[in-house]
Protein backbone atom coordinates (compact mmCIF):
# COMPACT_ATOMS: atom_id res chain seq x y z
CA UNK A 1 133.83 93.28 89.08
CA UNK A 2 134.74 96.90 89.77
CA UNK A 3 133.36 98.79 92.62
CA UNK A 4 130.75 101.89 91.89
CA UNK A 5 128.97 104.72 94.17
CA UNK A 6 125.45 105.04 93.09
CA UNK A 7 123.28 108.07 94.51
CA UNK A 8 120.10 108.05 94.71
CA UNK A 9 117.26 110.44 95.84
CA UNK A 10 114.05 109.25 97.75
CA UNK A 11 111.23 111.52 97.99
CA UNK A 12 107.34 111.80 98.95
CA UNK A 13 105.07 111.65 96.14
CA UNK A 14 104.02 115.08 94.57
CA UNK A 15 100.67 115.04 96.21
CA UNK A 16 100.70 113.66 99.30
CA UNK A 17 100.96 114.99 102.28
CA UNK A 18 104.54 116.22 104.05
CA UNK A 19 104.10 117.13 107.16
CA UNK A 20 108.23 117.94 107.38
CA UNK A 21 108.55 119.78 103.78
CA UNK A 22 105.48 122.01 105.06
CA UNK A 23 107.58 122.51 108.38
CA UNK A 24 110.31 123.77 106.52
CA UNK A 25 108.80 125.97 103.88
CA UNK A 26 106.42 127.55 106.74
CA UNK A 27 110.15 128.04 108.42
CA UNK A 28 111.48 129.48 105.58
CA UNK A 29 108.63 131.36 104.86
CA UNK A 30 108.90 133.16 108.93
CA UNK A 31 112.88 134.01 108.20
CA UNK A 32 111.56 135.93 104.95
CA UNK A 33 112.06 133.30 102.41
CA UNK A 34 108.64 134.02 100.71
CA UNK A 35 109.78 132.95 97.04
CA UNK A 36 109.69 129.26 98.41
CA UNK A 37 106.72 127.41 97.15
CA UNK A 38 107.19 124.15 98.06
CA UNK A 39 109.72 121.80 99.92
CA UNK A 40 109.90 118.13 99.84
CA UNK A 41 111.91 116.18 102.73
CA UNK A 42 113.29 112.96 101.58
CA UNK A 43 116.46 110.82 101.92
CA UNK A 44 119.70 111.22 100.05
CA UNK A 45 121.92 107.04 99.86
CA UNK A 46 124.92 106.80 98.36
CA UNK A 47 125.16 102.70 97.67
CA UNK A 48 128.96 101.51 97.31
CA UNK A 49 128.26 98.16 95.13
CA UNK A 50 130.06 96.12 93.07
CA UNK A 51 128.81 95.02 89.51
CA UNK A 52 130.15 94.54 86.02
CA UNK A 53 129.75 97.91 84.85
CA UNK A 54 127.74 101.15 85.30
CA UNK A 55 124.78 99.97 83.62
CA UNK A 56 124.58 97.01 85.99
CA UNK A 57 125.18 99.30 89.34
CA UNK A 58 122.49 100.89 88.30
CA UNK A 59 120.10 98.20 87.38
CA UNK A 60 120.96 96.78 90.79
CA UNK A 61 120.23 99.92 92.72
CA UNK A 62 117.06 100.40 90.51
CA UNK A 63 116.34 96.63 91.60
CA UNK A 64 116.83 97.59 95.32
CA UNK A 65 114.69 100.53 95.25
CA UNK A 66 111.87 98.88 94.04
CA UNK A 67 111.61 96.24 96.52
CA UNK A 68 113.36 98.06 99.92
CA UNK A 69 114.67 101.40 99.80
CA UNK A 70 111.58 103.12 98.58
CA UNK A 71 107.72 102.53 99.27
CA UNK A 72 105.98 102.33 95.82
CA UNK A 73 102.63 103.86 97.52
CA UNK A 74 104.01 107.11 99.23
CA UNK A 75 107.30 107.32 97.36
CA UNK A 76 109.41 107.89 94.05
CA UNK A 77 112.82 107.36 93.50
CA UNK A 78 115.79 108.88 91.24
CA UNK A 79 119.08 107.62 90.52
CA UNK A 80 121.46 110.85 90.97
CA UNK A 81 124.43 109.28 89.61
CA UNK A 82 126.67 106.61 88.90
CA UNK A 83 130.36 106.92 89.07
CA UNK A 84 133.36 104.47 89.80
CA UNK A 85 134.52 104.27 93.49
């Protein structure tokens, strides 16, 4: 087993409501950011696990999204990367 850091980005549905992305694009919009159409507020995780190979890290973190990390109603998920720790 070898050990791999798998990233992964977690964020509100295109769609539904965000009350913190419109906080921060109406923020961005008062400092004079007014190219800024949209903002989404989500989570960045970075999941140290161990596993045969890449394929398998990412299988596994694909696994855990599904059934913790993300909510399948109000969120969607990406894997970011997979590289050896």
């Amino acid at each position: 087993m070898k050990s791999f850091h798998v990233s992964v980005h977690i964020v509100p549905r295109k769609g539904l409501l965000d009350p913190q992305g419109k906080a921060v694009a109406d923020a961005l919009h008062t400092l004079g950011f007014h190219a800024v159409a949209d903002v989404h507020v989500g989570r960045h995780l970075i999941i140290e696990t161990a596993a045969a190979d890449a394929a398998a890290a990412e299988a596994a973190v694909r696994d855990m999204c599904g059934r913790l990390l993300a909510n399948p109603v109000t969120e969607d998920f990406e894997i970011a990367g997979v590289s050896a720790a």
